[in-house]
C-alpha atoms as a PDB file:
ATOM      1  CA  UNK A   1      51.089-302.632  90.987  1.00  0.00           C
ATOM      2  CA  UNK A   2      53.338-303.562  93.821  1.00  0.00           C
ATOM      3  CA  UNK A   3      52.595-306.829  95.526  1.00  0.00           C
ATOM      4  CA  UNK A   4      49.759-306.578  98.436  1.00  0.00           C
ATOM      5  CA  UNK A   5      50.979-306.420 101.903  1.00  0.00           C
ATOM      6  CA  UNK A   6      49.348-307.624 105.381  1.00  0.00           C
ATOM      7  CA  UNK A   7      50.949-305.537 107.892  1.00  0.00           C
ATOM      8  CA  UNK A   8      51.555-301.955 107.774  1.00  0.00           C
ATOM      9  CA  UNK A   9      54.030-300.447 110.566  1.00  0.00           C
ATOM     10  CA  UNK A  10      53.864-296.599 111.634  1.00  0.00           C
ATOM     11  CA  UNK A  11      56.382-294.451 112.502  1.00  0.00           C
ATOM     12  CA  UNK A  12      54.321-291.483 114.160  1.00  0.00           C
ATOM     13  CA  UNK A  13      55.938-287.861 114.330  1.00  0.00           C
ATOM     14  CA  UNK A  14      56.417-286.526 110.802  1.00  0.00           C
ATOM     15  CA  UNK A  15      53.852-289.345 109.394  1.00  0.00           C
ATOM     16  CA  UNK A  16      51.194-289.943 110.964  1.00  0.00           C
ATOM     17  CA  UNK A  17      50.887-286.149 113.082  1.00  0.00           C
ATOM     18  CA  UNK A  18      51.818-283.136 112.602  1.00  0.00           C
ATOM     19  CA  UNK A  19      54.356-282.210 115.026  1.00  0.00           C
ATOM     20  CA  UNK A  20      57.324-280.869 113.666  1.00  0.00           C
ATOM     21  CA  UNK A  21      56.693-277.166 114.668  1.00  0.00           C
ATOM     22  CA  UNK A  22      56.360-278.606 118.629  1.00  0.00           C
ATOM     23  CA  UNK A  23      59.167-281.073 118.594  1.00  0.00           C
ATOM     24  CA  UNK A  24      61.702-278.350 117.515  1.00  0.00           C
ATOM     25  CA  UNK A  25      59.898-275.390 119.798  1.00  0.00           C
ATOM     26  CA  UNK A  26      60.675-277.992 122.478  1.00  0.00           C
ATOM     27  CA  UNK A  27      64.139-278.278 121.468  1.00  0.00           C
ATOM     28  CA  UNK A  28      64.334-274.889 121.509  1.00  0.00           C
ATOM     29  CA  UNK A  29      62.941-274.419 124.918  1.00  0.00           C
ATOM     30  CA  UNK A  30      64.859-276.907 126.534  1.00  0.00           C
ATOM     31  CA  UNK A  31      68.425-275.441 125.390  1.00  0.00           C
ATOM     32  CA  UNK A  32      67.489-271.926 126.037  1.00  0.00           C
ATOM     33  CA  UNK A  33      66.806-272.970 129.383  1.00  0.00           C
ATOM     34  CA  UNK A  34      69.915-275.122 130.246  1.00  0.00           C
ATOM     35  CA  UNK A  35      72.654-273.403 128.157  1.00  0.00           C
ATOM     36  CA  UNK A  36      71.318-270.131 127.045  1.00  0.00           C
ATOM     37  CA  UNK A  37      71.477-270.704 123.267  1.00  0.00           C
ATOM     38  CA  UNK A  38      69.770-272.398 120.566  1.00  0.00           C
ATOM     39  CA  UNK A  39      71.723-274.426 118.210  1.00  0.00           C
ATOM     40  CA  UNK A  40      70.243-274.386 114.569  1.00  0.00           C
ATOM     41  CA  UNK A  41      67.170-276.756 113.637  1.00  0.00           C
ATOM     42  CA  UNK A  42      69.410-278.646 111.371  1.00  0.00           C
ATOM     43  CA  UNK A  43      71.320-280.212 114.600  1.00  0.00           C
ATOM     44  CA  UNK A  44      67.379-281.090 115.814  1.00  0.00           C
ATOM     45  CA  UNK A  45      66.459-282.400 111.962  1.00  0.00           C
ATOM     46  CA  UNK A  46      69.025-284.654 111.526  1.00  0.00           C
ATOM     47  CA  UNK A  47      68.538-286.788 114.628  1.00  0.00           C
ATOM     48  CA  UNK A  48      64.055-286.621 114.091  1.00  0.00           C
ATOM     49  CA  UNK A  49      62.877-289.769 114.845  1.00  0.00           C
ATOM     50  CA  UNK A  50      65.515-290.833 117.664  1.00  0.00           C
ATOM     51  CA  UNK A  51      65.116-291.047 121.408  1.00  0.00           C
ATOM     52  CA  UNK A  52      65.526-287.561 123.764  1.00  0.00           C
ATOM     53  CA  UNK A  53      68.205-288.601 125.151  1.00  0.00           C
ATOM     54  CA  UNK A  54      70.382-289.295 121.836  1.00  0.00           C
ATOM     55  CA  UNK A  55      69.639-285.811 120.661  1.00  0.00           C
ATOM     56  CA  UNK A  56      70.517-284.449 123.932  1.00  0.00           C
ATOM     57  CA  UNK A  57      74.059-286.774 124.310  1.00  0.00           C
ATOM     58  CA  UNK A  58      75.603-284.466 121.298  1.00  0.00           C
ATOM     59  CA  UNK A  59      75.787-281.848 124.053  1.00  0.00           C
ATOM     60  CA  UNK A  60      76.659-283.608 127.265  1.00  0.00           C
ATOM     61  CA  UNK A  61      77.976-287.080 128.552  1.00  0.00           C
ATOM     62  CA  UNK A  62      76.338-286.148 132.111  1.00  0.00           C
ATOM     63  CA  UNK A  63      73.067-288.812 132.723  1.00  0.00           C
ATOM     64  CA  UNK A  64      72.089-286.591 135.476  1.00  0.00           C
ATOM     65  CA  UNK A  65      71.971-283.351 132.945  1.00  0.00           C
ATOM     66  CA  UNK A  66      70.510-285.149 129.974  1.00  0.00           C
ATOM     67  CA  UNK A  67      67.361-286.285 132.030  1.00  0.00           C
ATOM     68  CA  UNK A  68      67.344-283.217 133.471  1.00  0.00           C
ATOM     69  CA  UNK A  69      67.124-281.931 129.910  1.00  0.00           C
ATOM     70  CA  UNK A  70      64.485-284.813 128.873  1.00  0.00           C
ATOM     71  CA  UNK A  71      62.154-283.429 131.716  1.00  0.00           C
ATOM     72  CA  UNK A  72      62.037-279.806 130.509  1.00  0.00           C
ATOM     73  CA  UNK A  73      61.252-281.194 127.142  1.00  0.00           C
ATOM     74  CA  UNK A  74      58.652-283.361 127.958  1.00  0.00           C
ATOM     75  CA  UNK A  75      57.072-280.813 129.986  1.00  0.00           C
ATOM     76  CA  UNK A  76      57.256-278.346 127.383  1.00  0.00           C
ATOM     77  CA  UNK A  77      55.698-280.460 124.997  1.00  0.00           C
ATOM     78  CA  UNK A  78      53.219-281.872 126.890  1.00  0.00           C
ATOM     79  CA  UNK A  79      52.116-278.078 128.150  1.00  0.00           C
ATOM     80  CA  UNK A  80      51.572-277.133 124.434  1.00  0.00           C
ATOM     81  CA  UNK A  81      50.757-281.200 122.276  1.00  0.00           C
ATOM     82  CA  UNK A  82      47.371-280.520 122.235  1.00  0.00           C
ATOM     83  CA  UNK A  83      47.008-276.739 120.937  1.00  0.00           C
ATOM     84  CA  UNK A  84      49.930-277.404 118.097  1.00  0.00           C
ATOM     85  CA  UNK A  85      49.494-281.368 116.963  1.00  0.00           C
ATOM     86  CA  UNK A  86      47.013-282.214 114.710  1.00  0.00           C
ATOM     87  CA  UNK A  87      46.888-285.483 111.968  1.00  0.00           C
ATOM     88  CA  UNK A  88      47.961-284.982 108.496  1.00  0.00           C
ATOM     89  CA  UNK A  89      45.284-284.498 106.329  1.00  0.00           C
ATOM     90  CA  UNK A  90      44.045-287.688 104.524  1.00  0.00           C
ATOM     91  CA  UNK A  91      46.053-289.962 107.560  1.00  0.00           C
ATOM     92  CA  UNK A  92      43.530-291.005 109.464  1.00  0.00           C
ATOM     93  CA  UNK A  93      40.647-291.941 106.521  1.00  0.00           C
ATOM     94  CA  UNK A  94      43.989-293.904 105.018  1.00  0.00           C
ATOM     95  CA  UNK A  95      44.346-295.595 108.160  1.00  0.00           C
ATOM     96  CA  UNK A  96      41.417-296.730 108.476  1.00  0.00           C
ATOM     97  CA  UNK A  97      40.882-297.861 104.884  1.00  0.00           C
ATOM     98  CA  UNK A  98      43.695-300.626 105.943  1.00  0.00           C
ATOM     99  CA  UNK A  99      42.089-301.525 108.941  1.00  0.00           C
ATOM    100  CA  UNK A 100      38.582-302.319 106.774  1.00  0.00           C
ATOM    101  CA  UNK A 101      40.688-304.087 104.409  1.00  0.00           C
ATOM    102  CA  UNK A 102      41.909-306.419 107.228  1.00  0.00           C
ATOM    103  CA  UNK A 103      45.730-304.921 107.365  1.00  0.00           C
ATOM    104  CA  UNK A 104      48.014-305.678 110.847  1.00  0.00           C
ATOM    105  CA  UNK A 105      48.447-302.272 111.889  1.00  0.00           C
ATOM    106  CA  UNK A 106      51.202-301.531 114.908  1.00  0.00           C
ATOM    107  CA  UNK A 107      52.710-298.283 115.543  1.00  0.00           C
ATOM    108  CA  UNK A 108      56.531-298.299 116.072  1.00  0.00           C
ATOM    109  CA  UNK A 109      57.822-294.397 117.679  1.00  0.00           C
ATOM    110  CA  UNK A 110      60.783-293.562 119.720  1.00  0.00           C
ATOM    111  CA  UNK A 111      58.283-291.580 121.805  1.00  0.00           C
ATOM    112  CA  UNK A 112      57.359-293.315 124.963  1.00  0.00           C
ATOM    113  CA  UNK A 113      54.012-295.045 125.093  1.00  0.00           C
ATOM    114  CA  UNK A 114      52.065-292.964 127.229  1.00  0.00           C
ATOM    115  CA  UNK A 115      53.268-289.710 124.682  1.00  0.00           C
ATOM    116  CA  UNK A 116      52.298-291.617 121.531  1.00  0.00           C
ATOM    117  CA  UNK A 117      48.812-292.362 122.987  1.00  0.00           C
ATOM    118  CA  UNK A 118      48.493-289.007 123.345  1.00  0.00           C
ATOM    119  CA  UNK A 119      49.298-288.474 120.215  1.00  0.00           C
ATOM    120  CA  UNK A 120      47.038-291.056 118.734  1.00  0.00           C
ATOM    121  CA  UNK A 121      44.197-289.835 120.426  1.00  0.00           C
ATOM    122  CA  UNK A 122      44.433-286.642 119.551  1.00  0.00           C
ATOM    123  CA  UNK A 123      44.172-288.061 115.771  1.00  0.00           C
ATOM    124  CA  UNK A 124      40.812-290.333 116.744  1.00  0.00           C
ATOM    125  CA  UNK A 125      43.265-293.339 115.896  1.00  0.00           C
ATOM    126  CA  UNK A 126      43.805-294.846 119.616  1.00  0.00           C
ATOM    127  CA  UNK A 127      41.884-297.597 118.588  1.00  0.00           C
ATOM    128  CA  UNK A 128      43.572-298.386 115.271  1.00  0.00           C
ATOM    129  CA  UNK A 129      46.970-300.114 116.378  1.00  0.00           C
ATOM    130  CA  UNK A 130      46.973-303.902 117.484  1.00  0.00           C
ATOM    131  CA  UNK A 131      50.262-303.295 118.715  1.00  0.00           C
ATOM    132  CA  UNK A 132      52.327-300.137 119.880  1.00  0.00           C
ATOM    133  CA  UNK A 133      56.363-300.077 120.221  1.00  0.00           C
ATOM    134  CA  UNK A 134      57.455-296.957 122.269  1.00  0.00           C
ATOM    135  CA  UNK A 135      60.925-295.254 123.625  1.00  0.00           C
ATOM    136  CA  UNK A 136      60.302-297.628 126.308  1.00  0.00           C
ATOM    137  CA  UNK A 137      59.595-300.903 124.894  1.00  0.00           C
ATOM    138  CA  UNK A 138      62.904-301.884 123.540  1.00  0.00           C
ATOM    139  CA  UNK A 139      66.920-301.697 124.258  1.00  0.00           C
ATOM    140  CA  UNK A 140      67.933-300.421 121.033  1.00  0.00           C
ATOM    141  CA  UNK A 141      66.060-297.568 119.495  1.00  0.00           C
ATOM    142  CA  UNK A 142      65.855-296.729 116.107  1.00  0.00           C
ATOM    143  CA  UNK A 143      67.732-297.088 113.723  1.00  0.00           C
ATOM    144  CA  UNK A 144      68.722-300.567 114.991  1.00  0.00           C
ATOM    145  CA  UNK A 145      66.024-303.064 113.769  1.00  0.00           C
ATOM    146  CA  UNK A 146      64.595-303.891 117.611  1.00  0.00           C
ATOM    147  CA  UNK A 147      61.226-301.742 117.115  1.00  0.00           C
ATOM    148  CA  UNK A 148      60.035-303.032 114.134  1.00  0.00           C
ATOM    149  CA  UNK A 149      61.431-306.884 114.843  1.00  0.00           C
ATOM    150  CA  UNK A 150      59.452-306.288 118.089  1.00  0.00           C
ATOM    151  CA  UNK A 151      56.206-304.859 116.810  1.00  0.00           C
ATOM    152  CA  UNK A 152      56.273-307.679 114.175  1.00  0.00           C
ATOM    153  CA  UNK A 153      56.756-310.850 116.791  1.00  0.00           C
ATOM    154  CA  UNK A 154      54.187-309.193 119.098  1.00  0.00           C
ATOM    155  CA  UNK A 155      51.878-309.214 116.030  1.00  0.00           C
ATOM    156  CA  UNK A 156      52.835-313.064 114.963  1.00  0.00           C
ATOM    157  CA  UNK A 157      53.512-311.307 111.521  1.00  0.00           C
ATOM    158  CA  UNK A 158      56.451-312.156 109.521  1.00  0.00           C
ATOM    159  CA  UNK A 159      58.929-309.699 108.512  1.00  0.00           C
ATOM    160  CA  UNK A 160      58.478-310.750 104.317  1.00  0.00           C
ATOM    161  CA  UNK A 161      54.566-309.395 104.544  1.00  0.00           C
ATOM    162  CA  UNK A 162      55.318-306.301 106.012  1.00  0.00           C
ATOM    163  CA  UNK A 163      56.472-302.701 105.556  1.00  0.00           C
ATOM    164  CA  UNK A 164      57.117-299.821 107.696  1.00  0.00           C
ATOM    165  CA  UNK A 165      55.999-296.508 106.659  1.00  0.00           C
ATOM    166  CA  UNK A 166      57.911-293.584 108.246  1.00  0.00           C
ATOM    167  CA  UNK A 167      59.243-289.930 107.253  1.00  0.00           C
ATOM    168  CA  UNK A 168      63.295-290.155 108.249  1.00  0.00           C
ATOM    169  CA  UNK A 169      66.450-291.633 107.906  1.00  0.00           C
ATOM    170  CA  UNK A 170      65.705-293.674 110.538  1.00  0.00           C
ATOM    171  CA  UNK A 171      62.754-294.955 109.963  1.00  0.00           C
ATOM    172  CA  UNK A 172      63.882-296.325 106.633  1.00  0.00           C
ATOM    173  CA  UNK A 173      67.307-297.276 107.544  1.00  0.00           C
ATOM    174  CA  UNK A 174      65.041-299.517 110.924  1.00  0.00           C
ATOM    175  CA  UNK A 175      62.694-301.183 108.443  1.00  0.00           C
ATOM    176  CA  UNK A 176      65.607-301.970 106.027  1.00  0.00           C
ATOM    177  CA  UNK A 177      67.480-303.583 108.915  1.00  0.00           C
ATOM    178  CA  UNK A 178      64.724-305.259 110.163  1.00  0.00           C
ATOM    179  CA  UNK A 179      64.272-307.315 106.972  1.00  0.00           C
ATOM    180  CA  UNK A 180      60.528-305.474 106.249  1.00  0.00           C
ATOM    181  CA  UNK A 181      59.692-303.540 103.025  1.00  0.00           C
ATOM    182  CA  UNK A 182      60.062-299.585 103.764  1.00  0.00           C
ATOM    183  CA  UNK A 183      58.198-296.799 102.032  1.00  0.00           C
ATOM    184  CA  UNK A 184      59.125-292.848 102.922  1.00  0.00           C
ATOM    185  CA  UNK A 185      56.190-290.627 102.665  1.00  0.00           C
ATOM    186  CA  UNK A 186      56.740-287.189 101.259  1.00  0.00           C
ATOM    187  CA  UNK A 187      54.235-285.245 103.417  1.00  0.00           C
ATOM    188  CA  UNK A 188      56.293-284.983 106.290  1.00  0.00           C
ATOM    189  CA  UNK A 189      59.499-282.728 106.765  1.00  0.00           C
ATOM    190  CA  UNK A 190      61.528-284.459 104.619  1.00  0.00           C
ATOM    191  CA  UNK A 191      61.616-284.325 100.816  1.00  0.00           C
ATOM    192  CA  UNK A 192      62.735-286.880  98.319  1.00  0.00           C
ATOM    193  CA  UNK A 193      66.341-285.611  97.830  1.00  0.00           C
ATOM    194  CA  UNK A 194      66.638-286.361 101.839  1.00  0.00           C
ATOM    195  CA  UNK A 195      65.715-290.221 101.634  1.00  0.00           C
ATOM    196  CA  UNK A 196      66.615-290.596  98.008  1.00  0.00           C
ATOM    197  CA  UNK A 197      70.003-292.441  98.666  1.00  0.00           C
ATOM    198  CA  UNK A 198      68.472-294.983 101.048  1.00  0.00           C
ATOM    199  CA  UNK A 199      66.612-296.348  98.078  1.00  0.00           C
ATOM    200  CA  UNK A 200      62.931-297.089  99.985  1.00  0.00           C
ATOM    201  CA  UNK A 201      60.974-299.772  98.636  1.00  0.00           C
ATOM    202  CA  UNK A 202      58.048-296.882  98.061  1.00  0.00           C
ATOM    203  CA  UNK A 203      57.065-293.628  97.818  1.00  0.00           C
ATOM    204  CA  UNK A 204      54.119-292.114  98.971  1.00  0.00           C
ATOM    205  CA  UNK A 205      53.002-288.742  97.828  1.00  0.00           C
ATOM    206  CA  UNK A 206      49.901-288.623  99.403  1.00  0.00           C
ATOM    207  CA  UNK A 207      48.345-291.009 102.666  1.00  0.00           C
ATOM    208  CA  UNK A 208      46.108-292.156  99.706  1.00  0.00           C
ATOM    209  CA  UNK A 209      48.842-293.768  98.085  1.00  0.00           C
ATOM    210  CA  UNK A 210      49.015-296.394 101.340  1.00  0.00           C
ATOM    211  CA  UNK A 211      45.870-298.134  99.770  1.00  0.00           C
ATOM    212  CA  UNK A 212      47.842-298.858  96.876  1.00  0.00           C
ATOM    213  CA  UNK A 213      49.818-300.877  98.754  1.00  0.00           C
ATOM    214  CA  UNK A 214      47.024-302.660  99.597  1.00  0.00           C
ATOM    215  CA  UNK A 215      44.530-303.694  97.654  1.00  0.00           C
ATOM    216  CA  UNK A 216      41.097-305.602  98.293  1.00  0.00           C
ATOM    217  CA  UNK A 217      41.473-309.328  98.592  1.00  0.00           C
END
């Protein structure tokens, strides 16, 4: 039985929400509409759970055409979020099963804030997170450790206590940097051959596996 943990960090896309099918419809969208052509959902995959604008920069250097790009994203996704999102199923009654049992919860994204309240919202979990780390809350997006080393010193919670729980590469390569535990869960788009080299601290089959992680005190 692993040793209990006090504060549980949340990527959101891929782990918390379903929203796979909408992020890469947006992608879609969005290239269609500025260079006629969709490059392959592999380009899209690899770079899940990084800002807009560092998917976008593999296509152009030009700030001006990359926000440009951002804003038909954003308003793509926003026109369709609340018709295609929806929480994974067991998420939200694991969620709150650590917030009964007294766990620091934050949420750490590379969406901005006011998209991952959405988001959260649309889950019935807006009320769940102490603290929430967006796009625009740090300098250094994921990977780099900033989100999670932020999330933790707005929560007064030390880095040994915690683990982040996230879906990608990035997520666990963040946590790992960060100096927190990491644990990939296996109901998002990613399978265990994907995150297998990065060596997480856990797996988690199922969201009911997070109580595992921590048990009553």
């Amino acid at each position: 039985m692993p040793a209990p943990l006090s504060t549980f960090l949340f990527d959101l896309d891929g782990t918390l929400i379903d929203s796979i099918e909408l992020i890469l419809r947006s992608y879609r969208h969005t290239m269609r509409a500025h260079r006629g052509h969709e490059p392959g959902d592999e380009v899209w995959m690899d770079g899940l759970g990084t800002p807009l604008w560092v998917q976008f920069r593999q296509f152009t250097e030009d700030p001006a055409e990359i926000d440009a790009m951002v804003a038909t994203y954003r308003a793509y996704n926003l026109a369709h979020h609340d018709e295609m999102v929806r929480p994974y199923a067991g998420v939200v009654d694991a969620v709150r099963s650590l917030e009964r049992r007294g766990r620091a919860l934050a949420l750490v994204t590379s969406k901005l804030r006011s998209g991952a309240l959405r988001g959260l919202r649309l889950a019935g979990l807006e009320d769940a997170f102490t603290v929430i780390i967006g796009a625009d809350d740090v300098t250094h997006p994921k990977p780099h450790p900033e989100p999670v080393l932020t999330a933790l010193e707005r929560l007064g919670a030390p880095a040994r206590d915690a683990v982040f729980v996230g879906d990608s590469r990035h997520d666990i390569e963040c946590g790992r940097a960060a100096g927190v535990k990491t644990a990939a869960v296996l109901w998002g788009p990613f399978d265990r051959s994907a995150l297998a080299d990065l060596e997480p601290d856990y797996w988690l089959e199922t969201p009911a596996d997070l109580t595992l992680l921590a048990p009553y005190t």
